[in-house]
PDB file of N, CA and C in Angstrom:
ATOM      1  N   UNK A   1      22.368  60.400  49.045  1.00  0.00           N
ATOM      2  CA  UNK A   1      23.696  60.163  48.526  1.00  0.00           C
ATOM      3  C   UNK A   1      24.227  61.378  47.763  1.00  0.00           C
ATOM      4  N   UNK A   2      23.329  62.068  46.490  1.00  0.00           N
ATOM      5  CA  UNK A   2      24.019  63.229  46.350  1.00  0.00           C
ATOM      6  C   UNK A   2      22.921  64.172  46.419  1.00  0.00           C
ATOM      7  N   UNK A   3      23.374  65.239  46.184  1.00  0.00           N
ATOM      8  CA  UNK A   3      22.233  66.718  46.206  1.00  0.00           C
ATOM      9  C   UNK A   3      21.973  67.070  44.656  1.00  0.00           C
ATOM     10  N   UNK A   4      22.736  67.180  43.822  1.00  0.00           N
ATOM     11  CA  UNK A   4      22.075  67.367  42.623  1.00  0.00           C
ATOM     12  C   UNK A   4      22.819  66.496  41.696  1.00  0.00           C
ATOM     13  N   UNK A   5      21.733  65.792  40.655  1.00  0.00           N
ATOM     14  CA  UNK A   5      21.976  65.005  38.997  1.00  0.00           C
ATOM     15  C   UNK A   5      21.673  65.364  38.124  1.00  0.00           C
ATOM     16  N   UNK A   6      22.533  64.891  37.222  1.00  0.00           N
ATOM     17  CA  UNK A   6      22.511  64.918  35.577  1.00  0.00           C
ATOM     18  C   UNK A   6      21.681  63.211  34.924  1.00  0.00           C
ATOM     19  N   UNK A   7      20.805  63.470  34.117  1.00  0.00           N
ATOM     20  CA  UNK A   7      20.541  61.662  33.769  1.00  0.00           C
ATOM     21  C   UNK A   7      20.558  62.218  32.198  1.00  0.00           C
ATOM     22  N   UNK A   8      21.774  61.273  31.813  1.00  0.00           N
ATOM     23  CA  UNK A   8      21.880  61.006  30.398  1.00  0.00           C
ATOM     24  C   UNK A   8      21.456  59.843  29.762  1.00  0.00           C
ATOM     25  N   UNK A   9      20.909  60.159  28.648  1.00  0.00           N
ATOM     26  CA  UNK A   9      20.587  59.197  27.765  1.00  0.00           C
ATOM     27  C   UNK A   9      21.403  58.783  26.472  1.00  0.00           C
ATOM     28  N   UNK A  10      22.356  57.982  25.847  1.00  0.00           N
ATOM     29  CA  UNK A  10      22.669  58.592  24.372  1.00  0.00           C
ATOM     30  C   UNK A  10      23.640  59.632  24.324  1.00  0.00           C
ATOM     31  N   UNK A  11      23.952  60.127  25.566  1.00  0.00           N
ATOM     32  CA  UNK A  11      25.348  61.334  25.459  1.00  0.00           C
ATOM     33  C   UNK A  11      24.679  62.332  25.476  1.00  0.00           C
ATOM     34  N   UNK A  12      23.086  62.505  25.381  1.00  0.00           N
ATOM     35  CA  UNK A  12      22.268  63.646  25.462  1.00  0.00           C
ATOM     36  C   UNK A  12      21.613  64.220  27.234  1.00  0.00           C
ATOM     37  N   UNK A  13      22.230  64.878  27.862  1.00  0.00           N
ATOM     38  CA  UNK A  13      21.763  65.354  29.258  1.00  0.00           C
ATOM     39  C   UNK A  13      20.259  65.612  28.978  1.00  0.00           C
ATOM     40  N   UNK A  14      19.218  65.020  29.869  1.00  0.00           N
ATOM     41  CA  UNK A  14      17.815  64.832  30.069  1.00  0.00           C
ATOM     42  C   UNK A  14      17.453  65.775  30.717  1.00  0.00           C
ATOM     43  N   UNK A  15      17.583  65.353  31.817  1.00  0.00           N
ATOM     44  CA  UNK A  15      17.242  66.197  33.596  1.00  0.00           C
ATOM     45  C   UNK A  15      18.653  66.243  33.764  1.00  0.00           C
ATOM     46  N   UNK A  16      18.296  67.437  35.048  1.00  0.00           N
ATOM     47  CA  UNK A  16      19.690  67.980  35.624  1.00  0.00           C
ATOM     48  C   UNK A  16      19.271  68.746  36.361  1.00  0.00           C
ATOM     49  N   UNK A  17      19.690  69.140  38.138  1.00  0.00           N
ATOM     50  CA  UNK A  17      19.324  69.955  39.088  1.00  0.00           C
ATOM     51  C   UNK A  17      18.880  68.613  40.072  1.00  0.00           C
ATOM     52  N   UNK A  18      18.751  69.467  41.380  1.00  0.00           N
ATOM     53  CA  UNK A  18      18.635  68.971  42.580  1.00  0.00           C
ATOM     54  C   UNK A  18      17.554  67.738  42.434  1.00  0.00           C
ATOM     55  N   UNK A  19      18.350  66.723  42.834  1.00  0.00           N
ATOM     56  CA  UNK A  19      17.312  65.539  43.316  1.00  0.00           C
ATOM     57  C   UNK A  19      15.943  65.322  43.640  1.00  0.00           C
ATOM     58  N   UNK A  20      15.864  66.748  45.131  1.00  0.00           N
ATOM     59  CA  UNK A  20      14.669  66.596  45.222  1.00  0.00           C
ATOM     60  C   UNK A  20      13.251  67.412  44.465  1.00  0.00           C
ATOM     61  N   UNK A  21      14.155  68.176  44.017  1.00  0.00           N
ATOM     62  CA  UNK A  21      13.612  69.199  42.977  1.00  0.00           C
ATOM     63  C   UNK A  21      12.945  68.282  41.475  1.00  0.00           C
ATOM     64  N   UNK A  22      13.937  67.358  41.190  1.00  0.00           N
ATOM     65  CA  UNK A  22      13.634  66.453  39.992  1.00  0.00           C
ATOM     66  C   UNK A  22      12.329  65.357  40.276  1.00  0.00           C
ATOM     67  N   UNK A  23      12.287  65.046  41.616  1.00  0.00           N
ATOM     68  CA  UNK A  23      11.023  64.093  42.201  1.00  0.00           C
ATOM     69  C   UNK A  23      10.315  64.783  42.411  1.00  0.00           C
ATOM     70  N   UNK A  24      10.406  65.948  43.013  1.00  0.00           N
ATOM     71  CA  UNK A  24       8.989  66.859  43.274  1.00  0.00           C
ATOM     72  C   UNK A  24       8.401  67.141  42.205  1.00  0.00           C
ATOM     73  N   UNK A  25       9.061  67.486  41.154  1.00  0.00           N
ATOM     74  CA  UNK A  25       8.316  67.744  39.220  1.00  0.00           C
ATOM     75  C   UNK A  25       7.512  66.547  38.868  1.00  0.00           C
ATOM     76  N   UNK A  26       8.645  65.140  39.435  1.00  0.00           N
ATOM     77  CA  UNK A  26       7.680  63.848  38.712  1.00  0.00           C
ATOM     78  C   UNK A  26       6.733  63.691  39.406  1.00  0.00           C
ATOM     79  N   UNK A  27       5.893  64.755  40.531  1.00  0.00           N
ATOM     80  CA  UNK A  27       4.764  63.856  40.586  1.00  0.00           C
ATOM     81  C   UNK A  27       4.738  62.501  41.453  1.00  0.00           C
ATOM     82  N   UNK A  28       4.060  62.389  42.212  1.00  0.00           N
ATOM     83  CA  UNK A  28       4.077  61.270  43.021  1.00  0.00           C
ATOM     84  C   UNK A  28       2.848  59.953  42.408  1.00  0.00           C
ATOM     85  N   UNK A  29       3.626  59.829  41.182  1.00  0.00           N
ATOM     86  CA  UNK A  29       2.661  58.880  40.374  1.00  0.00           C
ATOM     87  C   UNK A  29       2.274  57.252  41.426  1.00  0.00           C
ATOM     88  N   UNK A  30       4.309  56.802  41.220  1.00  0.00           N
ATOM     89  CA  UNK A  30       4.072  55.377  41.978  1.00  0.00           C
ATOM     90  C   UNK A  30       3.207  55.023  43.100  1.00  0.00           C
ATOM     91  N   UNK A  31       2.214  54.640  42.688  1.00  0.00           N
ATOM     92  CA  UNK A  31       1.316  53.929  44.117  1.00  0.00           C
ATOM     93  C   UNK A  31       1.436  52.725  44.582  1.00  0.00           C
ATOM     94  N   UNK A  32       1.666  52.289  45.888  1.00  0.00           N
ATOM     95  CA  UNK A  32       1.780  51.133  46.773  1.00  0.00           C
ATOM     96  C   UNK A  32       0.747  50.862  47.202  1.00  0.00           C
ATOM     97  N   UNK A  33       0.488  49.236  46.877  1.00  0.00           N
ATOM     98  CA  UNK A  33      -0.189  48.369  47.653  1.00  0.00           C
ATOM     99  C   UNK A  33      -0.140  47.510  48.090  1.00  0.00           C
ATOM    100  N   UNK A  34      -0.315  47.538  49.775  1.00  0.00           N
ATOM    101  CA  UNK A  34      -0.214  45.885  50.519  1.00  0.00           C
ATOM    102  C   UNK A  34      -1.937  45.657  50.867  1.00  0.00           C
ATOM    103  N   UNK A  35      -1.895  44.180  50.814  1.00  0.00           N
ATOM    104  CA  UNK A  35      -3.032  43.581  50.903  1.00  0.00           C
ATOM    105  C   UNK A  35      -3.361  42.394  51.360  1.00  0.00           C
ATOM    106  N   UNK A  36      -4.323  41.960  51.532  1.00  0.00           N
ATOM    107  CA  UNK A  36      -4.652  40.411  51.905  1.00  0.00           C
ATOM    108  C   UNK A  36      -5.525  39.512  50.861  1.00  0.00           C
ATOM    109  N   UNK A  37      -5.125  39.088  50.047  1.00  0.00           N
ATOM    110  CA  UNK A  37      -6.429  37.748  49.669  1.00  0.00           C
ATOM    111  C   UNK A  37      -5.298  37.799  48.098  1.00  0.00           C
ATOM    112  N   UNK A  38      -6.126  37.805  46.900  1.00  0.00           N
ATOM    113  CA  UNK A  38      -5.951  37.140  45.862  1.00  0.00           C
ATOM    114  C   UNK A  38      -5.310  38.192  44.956  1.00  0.00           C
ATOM    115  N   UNK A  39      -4.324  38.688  44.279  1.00  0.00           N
ATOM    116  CA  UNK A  39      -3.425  40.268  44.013  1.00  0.00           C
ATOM    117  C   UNK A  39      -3.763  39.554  42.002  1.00  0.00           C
ATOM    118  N   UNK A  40      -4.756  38.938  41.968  1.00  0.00           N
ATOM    119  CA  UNK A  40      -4.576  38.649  40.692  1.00  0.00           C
ATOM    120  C   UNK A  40      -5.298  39.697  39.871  1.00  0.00           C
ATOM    121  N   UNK A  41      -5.642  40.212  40.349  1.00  0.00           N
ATOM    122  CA  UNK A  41      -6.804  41.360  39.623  1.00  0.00           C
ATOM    123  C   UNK A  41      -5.592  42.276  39.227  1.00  0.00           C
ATOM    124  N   UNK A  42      -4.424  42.366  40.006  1.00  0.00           N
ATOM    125  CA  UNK A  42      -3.475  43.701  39.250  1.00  0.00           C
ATOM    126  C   UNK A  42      -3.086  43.139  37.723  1.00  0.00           C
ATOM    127  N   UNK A  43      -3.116  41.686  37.136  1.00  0.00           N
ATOM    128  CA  UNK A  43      -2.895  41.242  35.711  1.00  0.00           C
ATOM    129  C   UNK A  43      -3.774  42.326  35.163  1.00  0.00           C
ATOM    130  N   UNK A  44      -4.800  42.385  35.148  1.00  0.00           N
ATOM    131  CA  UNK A  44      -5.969  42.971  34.499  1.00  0.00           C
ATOM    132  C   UNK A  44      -6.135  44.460  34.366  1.00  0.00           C
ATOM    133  N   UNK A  45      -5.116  44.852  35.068  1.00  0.00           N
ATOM    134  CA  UNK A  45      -5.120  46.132  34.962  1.00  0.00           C
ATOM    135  C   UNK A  45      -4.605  47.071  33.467  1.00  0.00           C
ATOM    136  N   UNK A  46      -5.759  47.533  32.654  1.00  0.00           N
ATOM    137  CA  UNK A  46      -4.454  48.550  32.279  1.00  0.00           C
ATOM    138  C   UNK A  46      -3.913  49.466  32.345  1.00  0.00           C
ATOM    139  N   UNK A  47      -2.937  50.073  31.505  1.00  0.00           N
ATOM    140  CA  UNK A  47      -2.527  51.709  31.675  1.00  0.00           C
ATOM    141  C   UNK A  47      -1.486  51.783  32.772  1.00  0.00           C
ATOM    142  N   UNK A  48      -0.773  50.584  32.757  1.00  0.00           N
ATOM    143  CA  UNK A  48      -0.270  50.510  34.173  1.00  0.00           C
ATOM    144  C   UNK A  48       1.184  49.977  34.129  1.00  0.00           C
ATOM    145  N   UNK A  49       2.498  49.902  34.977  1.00  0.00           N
ATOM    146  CA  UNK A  49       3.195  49.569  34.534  1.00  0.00           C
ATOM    147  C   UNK A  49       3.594  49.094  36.008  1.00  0.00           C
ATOM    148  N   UNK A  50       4.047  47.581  36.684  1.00  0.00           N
ATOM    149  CA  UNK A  50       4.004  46.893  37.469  1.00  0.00           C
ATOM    150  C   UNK A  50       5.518  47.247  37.750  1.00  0.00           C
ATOM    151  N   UNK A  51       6.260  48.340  38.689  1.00  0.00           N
ATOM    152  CA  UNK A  51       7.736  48.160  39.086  1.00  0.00           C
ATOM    153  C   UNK A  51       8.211  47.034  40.356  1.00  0.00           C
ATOM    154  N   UNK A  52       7.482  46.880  40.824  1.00  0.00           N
ATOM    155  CA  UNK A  52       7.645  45.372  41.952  1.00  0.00           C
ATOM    156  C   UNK A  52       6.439  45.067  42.357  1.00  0.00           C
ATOM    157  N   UNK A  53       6.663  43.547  42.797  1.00  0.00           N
ATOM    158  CA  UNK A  53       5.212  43.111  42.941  1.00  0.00           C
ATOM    159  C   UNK A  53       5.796  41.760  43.571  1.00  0.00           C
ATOM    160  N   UNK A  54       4.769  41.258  44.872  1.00  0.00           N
ATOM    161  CA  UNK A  54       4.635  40.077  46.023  1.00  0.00           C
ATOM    162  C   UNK A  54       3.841  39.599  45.876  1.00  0.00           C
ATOM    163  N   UNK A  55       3.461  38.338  46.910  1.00  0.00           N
ATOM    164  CA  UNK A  55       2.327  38.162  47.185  1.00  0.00           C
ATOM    165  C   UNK A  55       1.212  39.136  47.361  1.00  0.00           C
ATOM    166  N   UNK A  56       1.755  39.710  48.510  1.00  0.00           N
ATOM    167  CA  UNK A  56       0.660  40.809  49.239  1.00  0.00           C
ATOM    168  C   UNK A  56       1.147  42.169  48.515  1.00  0.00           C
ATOM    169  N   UNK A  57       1.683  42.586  47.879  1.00  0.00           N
ATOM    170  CA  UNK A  57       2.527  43.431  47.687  1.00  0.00           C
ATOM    171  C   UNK A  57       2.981  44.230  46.222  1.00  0.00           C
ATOM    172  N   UNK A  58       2.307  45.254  45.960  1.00  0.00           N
ATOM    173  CA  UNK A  58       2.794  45.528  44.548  1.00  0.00           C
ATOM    174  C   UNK A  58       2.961  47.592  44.677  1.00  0.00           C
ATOM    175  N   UNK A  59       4.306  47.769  43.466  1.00  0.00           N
ATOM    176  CA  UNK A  59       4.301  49.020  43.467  1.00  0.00           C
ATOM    177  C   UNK A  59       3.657  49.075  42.017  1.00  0.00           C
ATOM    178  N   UNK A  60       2.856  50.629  41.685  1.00  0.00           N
ATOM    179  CA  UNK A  60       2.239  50.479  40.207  1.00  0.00           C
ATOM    180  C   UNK A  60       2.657  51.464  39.612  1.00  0.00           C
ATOM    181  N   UNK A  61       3.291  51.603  38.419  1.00  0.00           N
ATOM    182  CA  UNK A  61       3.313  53.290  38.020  1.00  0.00           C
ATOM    183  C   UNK A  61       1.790  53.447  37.075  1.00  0.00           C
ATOM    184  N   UNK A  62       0.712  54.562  36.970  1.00  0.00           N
ATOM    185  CA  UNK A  62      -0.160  54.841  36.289  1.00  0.00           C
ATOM    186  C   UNK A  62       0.145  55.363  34.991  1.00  0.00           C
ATOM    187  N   UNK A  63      -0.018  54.896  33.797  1.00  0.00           N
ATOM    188  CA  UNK A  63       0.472  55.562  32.404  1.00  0.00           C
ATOM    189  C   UNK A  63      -1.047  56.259  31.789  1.00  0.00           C
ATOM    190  N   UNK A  64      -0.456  56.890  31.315  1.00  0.00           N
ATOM    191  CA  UNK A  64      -1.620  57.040  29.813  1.00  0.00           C
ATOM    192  C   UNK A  64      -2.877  58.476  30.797  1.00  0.00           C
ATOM    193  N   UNK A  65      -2.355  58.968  32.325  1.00  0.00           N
ATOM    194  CA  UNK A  65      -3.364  59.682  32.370  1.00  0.00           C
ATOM    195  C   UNK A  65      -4.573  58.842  33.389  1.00  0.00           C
ATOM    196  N   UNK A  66      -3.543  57.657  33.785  1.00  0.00           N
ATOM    197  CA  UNK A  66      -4.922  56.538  34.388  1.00  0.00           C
ATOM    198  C   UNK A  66      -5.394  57.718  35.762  1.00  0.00           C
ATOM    199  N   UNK A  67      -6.617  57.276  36.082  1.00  0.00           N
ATOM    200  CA  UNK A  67      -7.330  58.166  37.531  1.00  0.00           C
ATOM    201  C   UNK A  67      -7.193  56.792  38.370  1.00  0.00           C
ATOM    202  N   UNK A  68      -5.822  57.411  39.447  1.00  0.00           N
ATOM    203  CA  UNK A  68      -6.032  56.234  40.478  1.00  0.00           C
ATOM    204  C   UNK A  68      -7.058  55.758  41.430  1.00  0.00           C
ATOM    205  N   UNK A  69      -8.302  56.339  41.416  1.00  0.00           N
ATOM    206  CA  UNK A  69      -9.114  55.785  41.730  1.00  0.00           C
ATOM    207  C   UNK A  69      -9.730  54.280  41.101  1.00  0.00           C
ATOM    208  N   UNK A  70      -9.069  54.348  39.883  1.00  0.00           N
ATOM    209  CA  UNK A  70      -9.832  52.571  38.803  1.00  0.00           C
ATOM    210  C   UNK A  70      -9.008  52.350  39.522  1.00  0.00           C
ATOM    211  N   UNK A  71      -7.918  52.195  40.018  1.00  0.00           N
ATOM    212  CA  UNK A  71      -6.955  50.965  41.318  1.00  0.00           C
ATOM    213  C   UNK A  71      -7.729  50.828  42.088  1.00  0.00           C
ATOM    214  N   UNK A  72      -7.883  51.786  42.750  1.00  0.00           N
ATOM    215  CA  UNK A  72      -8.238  51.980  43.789  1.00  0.00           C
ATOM    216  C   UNK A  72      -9.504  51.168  44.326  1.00  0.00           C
ATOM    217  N   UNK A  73     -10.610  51.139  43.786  1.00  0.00           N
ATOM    218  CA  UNK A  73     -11.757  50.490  42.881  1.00  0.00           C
ATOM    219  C   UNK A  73     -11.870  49.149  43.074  1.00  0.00           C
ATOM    220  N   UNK A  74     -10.546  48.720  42.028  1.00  0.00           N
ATOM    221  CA  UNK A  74     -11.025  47.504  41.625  1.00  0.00           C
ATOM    222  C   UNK A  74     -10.049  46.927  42.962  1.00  0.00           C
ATOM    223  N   UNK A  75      -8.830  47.321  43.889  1.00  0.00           N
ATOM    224  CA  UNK A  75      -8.010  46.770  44.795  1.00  0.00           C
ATOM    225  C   UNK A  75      -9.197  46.388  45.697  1.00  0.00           C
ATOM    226  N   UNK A  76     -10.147  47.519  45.903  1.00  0.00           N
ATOM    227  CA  UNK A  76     -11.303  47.504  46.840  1.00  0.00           C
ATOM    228  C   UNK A  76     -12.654  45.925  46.908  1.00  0.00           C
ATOM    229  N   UNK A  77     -12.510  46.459  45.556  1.00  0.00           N
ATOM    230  CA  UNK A  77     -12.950  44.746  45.070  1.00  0.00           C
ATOM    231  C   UNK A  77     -12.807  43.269  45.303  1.00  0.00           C
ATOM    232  N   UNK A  78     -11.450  43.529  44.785  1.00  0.00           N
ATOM    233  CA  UNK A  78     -10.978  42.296  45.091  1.00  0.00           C
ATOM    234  C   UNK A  78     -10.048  41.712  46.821  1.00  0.00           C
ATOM    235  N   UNK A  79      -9.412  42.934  46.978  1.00  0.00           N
ATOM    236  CA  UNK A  79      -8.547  42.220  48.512  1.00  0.00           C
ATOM    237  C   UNK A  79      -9.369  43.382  49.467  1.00  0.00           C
ATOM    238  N   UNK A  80      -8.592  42.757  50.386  1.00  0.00           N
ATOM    239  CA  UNK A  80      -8.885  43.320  52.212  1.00  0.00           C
ATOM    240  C   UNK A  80      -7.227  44.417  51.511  1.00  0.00           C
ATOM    241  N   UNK A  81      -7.796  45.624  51.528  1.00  0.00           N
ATOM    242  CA  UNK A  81      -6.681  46.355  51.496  1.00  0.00           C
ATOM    243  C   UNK A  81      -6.094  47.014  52.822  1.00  0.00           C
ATOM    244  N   UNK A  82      -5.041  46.944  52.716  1.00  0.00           N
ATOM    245  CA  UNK A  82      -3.955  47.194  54.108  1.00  0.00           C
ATOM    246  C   UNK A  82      -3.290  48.973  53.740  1.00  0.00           C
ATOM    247  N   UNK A  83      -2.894  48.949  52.608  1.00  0.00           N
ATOM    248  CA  UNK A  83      -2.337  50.521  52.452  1.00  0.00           C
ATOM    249  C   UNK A  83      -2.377  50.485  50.708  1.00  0.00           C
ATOM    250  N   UNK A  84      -3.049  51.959  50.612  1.00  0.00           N
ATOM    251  CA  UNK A  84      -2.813  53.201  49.010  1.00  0.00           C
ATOM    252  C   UNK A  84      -2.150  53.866  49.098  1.00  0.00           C
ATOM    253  N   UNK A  85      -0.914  54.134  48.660  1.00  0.00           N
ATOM    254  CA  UNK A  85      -0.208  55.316  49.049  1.00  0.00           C
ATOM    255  C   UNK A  85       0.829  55.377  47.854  1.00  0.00           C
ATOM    256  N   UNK A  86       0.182  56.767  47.882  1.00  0.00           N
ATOM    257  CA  UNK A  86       1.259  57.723  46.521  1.00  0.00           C
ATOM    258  C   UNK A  86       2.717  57.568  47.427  1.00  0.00           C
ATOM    259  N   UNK A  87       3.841  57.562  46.534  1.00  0.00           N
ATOM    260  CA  UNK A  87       5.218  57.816  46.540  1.00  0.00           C
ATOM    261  C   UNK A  87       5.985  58.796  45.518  1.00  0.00           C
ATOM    262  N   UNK A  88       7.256  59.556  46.026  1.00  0.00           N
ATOM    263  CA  UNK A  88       7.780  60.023  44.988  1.00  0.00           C
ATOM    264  C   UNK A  88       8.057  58.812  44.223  1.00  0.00           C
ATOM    265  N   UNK A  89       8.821  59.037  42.864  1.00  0.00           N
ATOM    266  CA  UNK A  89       9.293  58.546  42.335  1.00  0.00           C
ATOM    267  C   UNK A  89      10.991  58.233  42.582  1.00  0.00           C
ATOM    268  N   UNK A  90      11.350  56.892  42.435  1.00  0.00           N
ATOM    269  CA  UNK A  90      12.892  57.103  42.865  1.00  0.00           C
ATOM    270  C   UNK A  90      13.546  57.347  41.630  1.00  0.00           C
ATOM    271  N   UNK A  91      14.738  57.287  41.424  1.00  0.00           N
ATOM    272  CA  UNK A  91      15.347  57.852  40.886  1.00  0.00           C
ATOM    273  C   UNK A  91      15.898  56.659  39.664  1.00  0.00           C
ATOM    274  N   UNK A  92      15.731  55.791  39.577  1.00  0.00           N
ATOM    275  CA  UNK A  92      15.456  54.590  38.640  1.00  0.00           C
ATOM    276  C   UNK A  92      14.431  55.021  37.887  1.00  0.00           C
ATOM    277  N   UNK A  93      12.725  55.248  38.514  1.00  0.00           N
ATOM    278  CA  UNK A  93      11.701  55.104  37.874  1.00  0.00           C
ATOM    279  C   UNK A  93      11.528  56.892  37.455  1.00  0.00           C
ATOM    280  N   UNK A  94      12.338  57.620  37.551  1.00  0.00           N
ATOM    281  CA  UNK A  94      12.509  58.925  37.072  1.00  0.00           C
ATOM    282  C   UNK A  94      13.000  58.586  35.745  1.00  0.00           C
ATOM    283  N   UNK A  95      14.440  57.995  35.575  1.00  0.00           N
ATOM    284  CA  UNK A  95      15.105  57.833  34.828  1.00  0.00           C
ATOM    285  C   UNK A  95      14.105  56.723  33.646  1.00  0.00           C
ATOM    286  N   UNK A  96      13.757  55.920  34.184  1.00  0.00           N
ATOM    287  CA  UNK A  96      12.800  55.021  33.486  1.00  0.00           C
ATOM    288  C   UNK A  96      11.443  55.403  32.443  1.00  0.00           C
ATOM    289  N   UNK A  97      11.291  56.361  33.267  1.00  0.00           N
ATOM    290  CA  UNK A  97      10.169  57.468  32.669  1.00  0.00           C
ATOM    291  C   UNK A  97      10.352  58.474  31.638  1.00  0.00           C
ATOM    292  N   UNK A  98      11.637  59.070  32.037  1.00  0.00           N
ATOM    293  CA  UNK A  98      11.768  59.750  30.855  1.00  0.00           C
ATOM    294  C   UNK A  98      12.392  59.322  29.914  1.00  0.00           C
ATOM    295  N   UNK A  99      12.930  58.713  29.822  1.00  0.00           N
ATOM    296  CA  UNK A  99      14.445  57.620  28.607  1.00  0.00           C
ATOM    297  C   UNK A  99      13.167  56.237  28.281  1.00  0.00           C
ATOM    298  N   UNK A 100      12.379  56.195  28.588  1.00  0.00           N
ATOM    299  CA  UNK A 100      12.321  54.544  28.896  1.00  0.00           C
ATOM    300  C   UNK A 100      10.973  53.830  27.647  1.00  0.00           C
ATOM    301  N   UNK A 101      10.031  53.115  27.823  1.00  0.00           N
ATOM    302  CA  UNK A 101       9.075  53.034  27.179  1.00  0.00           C
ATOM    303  C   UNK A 101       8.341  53.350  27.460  1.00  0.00           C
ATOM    304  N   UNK A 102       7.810  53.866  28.370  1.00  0.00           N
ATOM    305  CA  UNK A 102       6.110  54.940  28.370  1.00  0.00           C
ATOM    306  C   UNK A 102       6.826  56.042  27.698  1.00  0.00           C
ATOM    307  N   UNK A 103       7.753  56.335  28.149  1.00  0.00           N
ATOM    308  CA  UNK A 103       8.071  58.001  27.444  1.00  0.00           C
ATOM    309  C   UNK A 103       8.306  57.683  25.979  1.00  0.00           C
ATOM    310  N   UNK A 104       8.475  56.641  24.959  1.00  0.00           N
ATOM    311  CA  UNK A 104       8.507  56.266  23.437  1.00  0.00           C
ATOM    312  C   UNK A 104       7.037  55.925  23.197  1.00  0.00           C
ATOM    313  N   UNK A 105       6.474  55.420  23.958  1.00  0.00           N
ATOM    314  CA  UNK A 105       4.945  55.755  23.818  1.00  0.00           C
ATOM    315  C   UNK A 105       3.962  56.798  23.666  1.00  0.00           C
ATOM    316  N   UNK A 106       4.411  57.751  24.865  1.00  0.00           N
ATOM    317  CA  UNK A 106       3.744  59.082  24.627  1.00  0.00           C
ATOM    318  C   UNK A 106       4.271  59.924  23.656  1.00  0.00           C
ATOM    319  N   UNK A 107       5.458  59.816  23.179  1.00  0.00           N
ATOM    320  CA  UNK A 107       5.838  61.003  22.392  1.00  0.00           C
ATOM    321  C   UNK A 107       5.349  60.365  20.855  1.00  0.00           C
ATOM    322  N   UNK A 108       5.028  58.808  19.958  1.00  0.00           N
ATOM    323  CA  UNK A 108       4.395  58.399  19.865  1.00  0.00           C
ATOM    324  C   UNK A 108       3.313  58.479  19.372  1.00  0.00           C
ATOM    325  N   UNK A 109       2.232  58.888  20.038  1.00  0.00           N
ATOM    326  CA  UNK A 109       1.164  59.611  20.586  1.00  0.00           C
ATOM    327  C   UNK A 109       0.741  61.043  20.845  1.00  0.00           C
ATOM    328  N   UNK A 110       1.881  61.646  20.804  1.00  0.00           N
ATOM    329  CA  UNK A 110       2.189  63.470  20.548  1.00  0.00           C
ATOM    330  C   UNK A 110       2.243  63.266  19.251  1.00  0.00           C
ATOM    331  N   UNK A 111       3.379  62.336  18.764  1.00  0.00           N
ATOM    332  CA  UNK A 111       3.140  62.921  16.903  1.00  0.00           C
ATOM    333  C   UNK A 111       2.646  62.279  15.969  1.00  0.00           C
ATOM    334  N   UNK A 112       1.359  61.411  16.497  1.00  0.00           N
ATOM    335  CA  UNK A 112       0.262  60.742  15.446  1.00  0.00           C
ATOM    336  C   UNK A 112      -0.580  61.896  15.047  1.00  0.00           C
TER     337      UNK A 112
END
């Protein structure tokens, strides 16, 4: 839709520059998982922040530094897994990230 954004917070400009330039920086945190059997084990997760979620079906963002392998792990555990797969970040969970509550968490945590 466009080629380059501005994301304000507060009247204060955050990010700014090309779209794909701004997702390529964030990191392809969000991981997807589809699956088969019982998705209750993602409650239990921490460090984690649940942006959609199905039956079979959940996107995860990793906070705090998590190693997606503990998903990975415990998904292995519990369901018949169908797909792991890193994603950019869209442009909601960009905005979410930096304005949002993990980012009042970590900074937080920078100045304890």
């Amino acid at each position: 839709m466009c080629d380059d954004i501005c994301l304000f917070n507060k009247g204060k400009a955050l990010l700014q520059g090309k779209l794909s330039d701004i997702q390529r920086s964030s990191g392809r945190n969000p991981v997807i998982l589809e699956f088969e059997g019982d998705g209750s084990f993602i409650d239990s997760l921490d460090d984690v922040r649940i942006n959609n979620r199905s039956t079979n079906y959940a996107e995860i963002r990793l906070l705090n530094g998590l190693d997606e392998q503990v998903i990975l792990q415990k998904a292995m555990q519990n369901v018949n897994l169908l797909r792991f797969e890193f994603v950019q970040p869209s442009l909601n969970e960009i905005f979410i990230s930096t304005v949002g509550e993990d980012n009042i968490k970590n900074q937080l945590t920078q100045t304890s």
